[in-house]
Protein backbone atom coordinates (compact mmCIF):
# COMPACT_ATOMS: atom_id res chain seq x y z
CA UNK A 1 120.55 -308.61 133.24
CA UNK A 2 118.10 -306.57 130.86
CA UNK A 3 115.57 -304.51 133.48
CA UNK A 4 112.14 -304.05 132.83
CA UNK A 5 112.63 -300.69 131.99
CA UNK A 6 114.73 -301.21 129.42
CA UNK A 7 112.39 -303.97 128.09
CA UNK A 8 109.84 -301.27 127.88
CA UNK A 9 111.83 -299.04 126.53
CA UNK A 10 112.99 -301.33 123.34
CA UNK A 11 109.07 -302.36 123.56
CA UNK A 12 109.57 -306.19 123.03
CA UNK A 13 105.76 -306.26 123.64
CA UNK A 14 104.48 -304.16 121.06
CA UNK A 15 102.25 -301.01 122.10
CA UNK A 16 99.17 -302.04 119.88
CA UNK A 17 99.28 -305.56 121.40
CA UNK A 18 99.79 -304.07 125.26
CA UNK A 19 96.68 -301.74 123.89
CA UNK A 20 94.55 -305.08 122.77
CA UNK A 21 95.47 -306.93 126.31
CA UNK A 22 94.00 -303.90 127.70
CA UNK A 23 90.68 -303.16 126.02
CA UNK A 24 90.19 -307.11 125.63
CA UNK A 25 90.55 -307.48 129.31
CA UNK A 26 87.97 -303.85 129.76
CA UNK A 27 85.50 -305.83 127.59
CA UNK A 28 85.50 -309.26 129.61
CA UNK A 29 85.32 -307.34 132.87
CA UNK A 30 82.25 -305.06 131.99
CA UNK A 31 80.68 -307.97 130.15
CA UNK A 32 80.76 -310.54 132.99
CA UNK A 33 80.05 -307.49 135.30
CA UNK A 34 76.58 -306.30 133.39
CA UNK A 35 75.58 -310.47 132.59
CA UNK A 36 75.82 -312.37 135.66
CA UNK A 37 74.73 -308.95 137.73
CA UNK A 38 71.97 -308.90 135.52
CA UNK A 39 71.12 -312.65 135.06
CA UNK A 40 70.80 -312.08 139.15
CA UNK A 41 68.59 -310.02 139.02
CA UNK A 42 66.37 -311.09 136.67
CA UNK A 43 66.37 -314.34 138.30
CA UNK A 44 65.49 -311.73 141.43
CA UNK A 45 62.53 -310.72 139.77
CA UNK A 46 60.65 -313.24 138.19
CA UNK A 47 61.61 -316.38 141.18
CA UNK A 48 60.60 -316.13 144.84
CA UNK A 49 63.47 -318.45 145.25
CA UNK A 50 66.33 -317.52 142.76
CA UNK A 51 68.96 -319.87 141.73
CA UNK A 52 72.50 -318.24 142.59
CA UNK A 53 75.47 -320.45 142.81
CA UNK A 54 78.39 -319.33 144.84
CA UNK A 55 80.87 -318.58 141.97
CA UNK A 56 78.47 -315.76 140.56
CA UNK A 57 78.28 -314.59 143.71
CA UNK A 58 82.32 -314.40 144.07
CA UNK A 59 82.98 -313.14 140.61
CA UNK A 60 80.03 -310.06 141.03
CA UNK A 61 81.85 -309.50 144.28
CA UNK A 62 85.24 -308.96 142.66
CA UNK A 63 83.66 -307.37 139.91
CA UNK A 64 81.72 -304.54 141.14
CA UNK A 65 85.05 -302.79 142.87
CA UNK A 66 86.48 -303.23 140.15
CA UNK A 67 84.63 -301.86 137.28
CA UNK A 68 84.05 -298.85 139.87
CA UNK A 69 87.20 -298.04 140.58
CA UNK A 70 88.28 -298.11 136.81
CA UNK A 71 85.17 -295.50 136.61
CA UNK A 72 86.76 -293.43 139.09
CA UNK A 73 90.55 -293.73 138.17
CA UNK A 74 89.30 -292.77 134.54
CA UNK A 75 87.60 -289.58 135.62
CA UNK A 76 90.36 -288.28 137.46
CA UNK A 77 92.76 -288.98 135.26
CA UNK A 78 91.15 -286.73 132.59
CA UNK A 79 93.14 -283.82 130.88
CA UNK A 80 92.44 -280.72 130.34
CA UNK A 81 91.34 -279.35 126.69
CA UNK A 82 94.13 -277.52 125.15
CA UNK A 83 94.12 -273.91 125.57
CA UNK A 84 95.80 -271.02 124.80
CA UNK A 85 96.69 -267.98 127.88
CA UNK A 86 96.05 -264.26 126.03
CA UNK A 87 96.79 -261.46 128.44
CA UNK A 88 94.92 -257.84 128.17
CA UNK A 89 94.81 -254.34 129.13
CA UNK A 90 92.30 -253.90 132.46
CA UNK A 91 90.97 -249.94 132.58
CA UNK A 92 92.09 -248.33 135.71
CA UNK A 93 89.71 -249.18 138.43
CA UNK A 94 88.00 -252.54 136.58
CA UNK A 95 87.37 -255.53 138.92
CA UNK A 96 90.28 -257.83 138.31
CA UNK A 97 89.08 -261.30 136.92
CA UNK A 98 88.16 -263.96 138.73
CA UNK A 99 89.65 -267.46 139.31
CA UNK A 100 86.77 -269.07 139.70
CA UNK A 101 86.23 -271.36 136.59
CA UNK A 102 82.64 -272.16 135.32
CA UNK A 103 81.80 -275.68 134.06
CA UNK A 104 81.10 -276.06 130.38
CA UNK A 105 79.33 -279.32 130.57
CA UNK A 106 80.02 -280.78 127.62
CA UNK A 107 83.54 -280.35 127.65
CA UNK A 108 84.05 -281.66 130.63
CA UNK A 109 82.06 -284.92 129.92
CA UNK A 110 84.23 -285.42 126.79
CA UNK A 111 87.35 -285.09 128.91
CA UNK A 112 85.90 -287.42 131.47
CA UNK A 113 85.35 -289.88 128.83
CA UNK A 114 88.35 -289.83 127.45
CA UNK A 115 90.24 -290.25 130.49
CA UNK A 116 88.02 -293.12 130.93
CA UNK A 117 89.13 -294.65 127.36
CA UNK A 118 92.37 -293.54 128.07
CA UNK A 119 92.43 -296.10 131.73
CA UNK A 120 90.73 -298.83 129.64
CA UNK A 121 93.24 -298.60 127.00
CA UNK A 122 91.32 -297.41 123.90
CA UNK A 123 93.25 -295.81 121.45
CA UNK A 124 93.02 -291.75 122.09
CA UNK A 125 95.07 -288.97 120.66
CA UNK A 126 96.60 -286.07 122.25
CA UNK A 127 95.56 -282.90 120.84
CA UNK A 128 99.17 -280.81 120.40
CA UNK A 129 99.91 -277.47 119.52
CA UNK A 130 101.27 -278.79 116.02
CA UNK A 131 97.80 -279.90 114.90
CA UNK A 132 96.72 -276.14 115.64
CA UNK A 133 99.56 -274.40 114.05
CA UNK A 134 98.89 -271.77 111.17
CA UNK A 135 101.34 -273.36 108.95
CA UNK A 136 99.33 -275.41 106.82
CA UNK A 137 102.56 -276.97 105.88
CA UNK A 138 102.84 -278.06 109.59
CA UNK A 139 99.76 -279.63 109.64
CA UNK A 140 98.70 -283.28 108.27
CA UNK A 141 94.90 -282.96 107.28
CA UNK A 142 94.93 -286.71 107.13
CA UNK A 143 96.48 -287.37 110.54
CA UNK A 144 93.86 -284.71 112.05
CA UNK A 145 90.49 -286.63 110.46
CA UNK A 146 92.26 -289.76 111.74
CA UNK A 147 92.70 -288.47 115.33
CA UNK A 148 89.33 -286.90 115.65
CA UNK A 149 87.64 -290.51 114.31
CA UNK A 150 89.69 -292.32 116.78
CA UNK A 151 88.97 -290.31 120.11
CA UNK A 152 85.12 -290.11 118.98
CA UNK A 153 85.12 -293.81 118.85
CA UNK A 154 86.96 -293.77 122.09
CA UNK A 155 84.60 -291.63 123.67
CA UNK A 156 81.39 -293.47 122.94
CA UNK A 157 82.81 -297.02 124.04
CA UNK A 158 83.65 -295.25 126.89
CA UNK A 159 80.48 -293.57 127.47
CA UNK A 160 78.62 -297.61 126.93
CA UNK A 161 81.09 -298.74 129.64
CA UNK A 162 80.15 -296.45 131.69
CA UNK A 163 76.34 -296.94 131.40
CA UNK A 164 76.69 -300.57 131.58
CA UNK A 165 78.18 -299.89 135.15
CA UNK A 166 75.48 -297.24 136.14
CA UNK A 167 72.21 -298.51 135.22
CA UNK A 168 73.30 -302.41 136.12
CA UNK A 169 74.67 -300.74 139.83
CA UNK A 170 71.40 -298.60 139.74
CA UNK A 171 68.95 -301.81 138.95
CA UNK A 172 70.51 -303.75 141.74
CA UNK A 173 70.35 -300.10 144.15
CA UNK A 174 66.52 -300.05 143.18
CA UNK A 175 66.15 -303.67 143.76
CA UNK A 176 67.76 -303.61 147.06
CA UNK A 177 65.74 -300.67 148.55
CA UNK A 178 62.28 -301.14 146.91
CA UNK A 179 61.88 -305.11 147.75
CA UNK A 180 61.93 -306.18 151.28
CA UNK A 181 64.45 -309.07 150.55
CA UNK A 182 66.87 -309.76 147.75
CA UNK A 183 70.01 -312.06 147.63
CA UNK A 184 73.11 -311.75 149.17
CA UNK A 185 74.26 -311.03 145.63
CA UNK A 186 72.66 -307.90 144.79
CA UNK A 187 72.71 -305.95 147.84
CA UNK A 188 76.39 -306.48 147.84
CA UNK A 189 76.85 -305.14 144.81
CA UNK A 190 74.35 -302.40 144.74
CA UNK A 191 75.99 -301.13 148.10
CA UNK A 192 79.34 -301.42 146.43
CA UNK A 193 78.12 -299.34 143.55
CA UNK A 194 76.92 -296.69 145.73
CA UNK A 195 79.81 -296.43 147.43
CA UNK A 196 81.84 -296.06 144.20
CA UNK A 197 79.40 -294.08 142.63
CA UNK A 198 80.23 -291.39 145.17
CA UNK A 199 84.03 -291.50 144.31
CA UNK A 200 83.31 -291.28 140.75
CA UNK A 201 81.00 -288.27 141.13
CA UNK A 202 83.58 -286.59 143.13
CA UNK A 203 86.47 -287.55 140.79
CA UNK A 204 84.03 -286.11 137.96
CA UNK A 205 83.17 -282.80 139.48
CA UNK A 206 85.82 -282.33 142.61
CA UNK A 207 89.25 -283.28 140.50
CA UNK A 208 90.45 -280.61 138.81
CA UNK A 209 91.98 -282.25 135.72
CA UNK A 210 95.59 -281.15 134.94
């Protein structure tokens, strides 16, 4: 009996079709996640009385873990830029260097974001050594431009996911705190993005990404 190993293995599911299950599923969830939150909410707003039936209430409730968690997992499954380990020379009596690491900002938001694409299954290349190698022979000019198009696509759909999640979690947060009573469907979710919002930022700044 064929495992599912070696079904994976002789990939009778193709990778780009496992890859459009993936981001076409990422795209429903964060969709239904930022509409019906946000059709709540409005409805919050402008209606002393709003009209919430129990299904949005179950599907924002399933919802709002979810899309944090995926947050989270993507951050911390981030990888580090590639680099490249020189060793010197230190002058007899030099303070030897120090392990602490500063943050470059930008870099690590890139390699959040990716990681991010990465967990929703957007397309994203792997930066190798080949692409860096002197041997211009060794290195496919096209493949490069291709790569770097791809991940910068990656990047900013992952960077709308994850504002869709933040500012619909932070309207429902503001909602829930500045008005004396909303539904049952907001505060839910606006404590559930707090809560995830705190294992994202620590899975952003805390994880050190291998």
């Amino acid at each position: 009996m064929t495992s599912f190993e070696d079904l994976n293995e002789n990939e009778l599911v193709p990778g780009w079709v496992r890859q459009l299950v993936m981001v076409s599923l990422a795209v429903m969830v964060i969709l239904l996640y930022g509409g019906i939150l946000g059709v709540a909410m409005h409805r919050t707003v402008h209606s002393a009385m709003p009209q919430i039936t129990d299904g949005m209430e179950k599907a924002v409730a399933i919802l709002s873990g979810l899309v944090g968690t995926v947050v989270t997992a993507g951050f911390a499954s981030s990888k580090r830029a590639t680099t490249v380990q020189t060793r010197g020379l230190r002058p007899v009596g030099a303070e030897p260097p120090s392990f602490w690491e500063r943050h470059n900002l930008r870099q690590l938001t890139a390699s959040k974001m990716m990681g991010l694409a990465r967990t929703v299954g957007l397309p994203a290349v792997t930066t190798t050594v080949r692409m860096h190698a002197a041997d211009e022979d060794l290195v496919d000019a096209d493949a490069m431009a291709r790569g770097r198009r791809s991940n910068r696509l990656a990047m900013w759909l992952a960077i709308v996911y994850f504002l869709v999640y933040f500012l619909v979690g932070l309207g429902a947060f503001g909602l829930t705190v500045l008005r004396e009573s909303v539904p049952a469907i907001v505060s839910n979710a606006a404590w559930v993005w707090l809560g995830t919002l705190v294992s994202a930022g620590y899975a952003f700044f805390g994880i050190d990404p291998a």
